[in-house]
Protein backbone atom coordinates (compact mmCIF):
# COMPACT_ATOMS: atom_id res chain seq x y z
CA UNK A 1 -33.27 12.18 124.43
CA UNK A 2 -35.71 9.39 125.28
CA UNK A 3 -39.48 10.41 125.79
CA UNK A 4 -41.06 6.85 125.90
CA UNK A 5 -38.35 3.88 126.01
CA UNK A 6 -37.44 4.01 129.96
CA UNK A 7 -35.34 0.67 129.52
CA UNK A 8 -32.97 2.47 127.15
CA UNK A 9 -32.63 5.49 129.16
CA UNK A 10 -31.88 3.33 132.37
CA UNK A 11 -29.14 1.44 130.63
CA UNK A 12 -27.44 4.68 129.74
CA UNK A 13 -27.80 5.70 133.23
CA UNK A 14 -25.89 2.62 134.45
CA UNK A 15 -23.50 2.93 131.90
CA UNK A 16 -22.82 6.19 132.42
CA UNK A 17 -23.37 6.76 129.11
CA UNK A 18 -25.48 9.90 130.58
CA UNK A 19 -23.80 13.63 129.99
CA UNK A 20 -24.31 16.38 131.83
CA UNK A 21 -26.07 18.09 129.50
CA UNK A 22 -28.29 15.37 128.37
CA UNK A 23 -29.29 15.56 132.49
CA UNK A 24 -29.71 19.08 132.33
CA UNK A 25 -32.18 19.93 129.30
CA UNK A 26 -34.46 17.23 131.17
CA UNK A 27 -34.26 19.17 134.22
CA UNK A 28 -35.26 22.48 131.64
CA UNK A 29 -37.91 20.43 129.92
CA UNK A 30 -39.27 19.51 133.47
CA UNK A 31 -39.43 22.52 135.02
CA UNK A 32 -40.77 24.59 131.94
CA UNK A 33 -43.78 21.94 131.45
CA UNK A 34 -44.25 22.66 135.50
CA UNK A 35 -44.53 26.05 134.93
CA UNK A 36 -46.75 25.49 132.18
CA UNK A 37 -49.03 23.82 134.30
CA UNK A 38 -48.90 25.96 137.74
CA UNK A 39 -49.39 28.64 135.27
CA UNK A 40 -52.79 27.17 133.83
CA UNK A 41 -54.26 26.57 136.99
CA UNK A 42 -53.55 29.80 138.03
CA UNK A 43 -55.65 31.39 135.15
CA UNK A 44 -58.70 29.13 136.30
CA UNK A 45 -59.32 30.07 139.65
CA UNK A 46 -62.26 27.86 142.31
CA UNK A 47 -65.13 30.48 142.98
CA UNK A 48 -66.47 28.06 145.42
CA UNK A 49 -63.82 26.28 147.17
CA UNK A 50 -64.98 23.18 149.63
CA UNK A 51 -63.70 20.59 151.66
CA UNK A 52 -62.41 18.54 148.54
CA UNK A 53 -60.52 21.40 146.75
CA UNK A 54 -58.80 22.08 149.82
CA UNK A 55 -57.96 17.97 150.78
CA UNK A 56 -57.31 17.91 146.76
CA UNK A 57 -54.44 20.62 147.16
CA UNK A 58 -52.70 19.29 150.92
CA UNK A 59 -52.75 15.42 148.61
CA UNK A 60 -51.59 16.57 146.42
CA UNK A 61 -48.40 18.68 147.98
CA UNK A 62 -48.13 15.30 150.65
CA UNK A 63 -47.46 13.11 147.29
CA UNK A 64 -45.27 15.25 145.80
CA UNK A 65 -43.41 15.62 149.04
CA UNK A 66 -43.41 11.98 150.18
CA UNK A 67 -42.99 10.66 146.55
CA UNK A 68 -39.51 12.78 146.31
CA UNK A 69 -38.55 11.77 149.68
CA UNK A 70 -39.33 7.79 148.42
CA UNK A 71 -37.12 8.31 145.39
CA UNK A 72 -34.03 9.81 147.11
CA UNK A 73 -34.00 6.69 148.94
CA UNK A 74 -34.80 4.51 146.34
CA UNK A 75 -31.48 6.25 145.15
CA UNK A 76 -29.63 4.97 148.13
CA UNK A 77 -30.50 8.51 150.45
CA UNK A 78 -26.71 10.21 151.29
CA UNK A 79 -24.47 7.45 149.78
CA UNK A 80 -26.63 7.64 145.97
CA UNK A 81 -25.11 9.28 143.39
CA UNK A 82 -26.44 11.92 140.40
CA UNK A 83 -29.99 12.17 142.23
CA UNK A 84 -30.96 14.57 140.43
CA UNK A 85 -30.10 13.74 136.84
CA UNK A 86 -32.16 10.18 137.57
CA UNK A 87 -34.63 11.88 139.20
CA UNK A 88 -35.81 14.33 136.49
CA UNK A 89 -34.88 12.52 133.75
CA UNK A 90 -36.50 9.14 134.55
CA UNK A 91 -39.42 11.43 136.20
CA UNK A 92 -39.87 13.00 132.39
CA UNK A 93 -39.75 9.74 130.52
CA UNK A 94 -42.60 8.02 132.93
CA UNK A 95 -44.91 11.15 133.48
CA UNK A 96 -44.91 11.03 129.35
CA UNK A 97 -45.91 7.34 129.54
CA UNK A 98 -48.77 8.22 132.02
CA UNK A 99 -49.94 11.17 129.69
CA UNK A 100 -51.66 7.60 127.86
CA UNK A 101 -54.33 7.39 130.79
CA UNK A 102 -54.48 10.79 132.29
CA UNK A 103 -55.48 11.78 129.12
CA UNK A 104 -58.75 9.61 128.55
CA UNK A 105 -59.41 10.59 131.95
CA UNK A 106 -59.48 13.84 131.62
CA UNK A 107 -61.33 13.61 128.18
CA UNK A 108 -64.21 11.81 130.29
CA UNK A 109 -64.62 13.78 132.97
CA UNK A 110 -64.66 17.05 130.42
CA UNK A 111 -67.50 14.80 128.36
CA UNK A 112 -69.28 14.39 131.94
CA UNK A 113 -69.52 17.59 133.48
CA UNK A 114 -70.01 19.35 129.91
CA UNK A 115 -73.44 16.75 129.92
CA UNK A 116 -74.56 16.30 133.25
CA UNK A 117 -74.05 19.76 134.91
CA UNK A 118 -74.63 23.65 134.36
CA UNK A 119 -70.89 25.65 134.86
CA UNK A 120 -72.67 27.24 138.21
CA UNK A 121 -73.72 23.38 139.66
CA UNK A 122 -69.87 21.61 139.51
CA UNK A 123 -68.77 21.22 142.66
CA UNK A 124 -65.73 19.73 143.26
CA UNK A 125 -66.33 16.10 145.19
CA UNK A 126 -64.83 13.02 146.30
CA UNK A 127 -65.00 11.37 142.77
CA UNK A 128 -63.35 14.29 140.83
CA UNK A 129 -60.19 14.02 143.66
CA UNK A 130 -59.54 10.51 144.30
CA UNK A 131 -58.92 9.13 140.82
CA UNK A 132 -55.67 12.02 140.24
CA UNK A 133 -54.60 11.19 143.31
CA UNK A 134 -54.32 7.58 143.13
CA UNK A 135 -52.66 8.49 139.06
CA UNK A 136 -49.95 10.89 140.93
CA UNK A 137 -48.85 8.32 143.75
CA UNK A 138 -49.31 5.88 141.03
CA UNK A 139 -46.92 7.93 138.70
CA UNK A 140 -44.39 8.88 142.15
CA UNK A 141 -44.24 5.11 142.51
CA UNK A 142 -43.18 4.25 138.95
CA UNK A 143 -40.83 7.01 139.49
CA UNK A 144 -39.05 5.16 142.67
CA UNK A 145 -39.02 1.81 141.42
CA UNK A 146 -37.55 2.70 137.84
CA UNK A 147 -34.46 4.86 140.35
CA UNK A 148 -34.20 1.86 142.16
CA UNK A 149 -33.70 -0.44 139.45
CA UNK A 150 -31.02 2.29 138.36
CA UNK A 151 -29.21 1.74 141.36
CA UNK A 152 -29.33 -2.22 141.36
C-alpha cells in the first residue's frame, strides 16, 4: 500500500500489477476517513450561517462534482477501464501528499482566530473560503492529471 510515492503506485497500475483487493481497502480507507470527516463537521455546527458558509458549502459540492466528472474523463469516460480502483486509490495517495499544506494552513488560521477574535465575533468571510477552495480544485486537479498519466 503506497501512502506517499504516487510514481510507484502508477507503475503498478499500468502494469497491472494492481489486485483487487489492494483497490478495494483504498476504497475502505477512503470512505472511512470521509466519514470521519462528515462526521466532525457535523458535531460543530454554524450558529450564524452567512452568505460565505452557504457559497463555501455549493463550492465545495460543485468541485467535488466537477472534479469527479474531470477524472472519469481523464480516464478515457465509457471506453476507460478500472475507474474506480485509479480513482480512489490515486485520490488517497495525493490527498495524503496535500495533508503537507492543508495542515500549516489550518494551524494558522487556528493561531489567527484564537488571537485576533472572541468565539462570538468569527464570522465566516471571503478569506476563510477561498484559500480551501482553491486547495480542493487544486487537490481534484492533481487527482485528474496523475489518472491521465495512468492511462497514457
Amino acid at each position: 500500500m503506497y501512502f506517499w510515492n504516487i510514481e510507484a503506485l502508477k507503475n503498478d497500475i499500468r502494469a497491472d500489477n494492481f489486485s483487487e483487493k489492494e483497490r478495494f481497502i483504498y476504497f475502505v480507507i477512503y470512505f472511512v476517513f470521509s466519514a470521519i470527516g462528515l462526521e466532525l463537521v457535523m458535531y460543530m455546527p454554524i450558529e450564524n450561517a452567512n452568505l460565505w458558509d452557504y457559497v463555501d458549502s455549493f463550492l465545495n459540492i460543485l468541485i467535488v462534482l466537477v472534479g469527479t466528472v474531470f477524472a472519469y474523463k481523464a480516464n478515457g469516460s465509457s471506453s476507460g477501464n478500472d475507474f474506480l480502483g485509479k480513482y480512489f486509490s490515486i485520490s488517497f495517495v495525493v490527498l495524503i501528499r496535500f495533508l503537507i499544506y492543508l495542515i500549516p494552513l489550518l494551524v494558522s488560521y487556528i493561531i489567527y482566530y484564537e488571537y485576533a477574535y472572541s468565539y462570538e465575533e468569527v464570522a465566516t468571510n471571503y478569506i476563510d473560503v477561498i484559500p480551501f477552495l482553491v486547495l480542493s480544485s487544486l487537490l481534484y486537479w492533481n487527482i485528474c492529471r496523475h489518472i491521465e498519466q495512468v492511462n497514457s
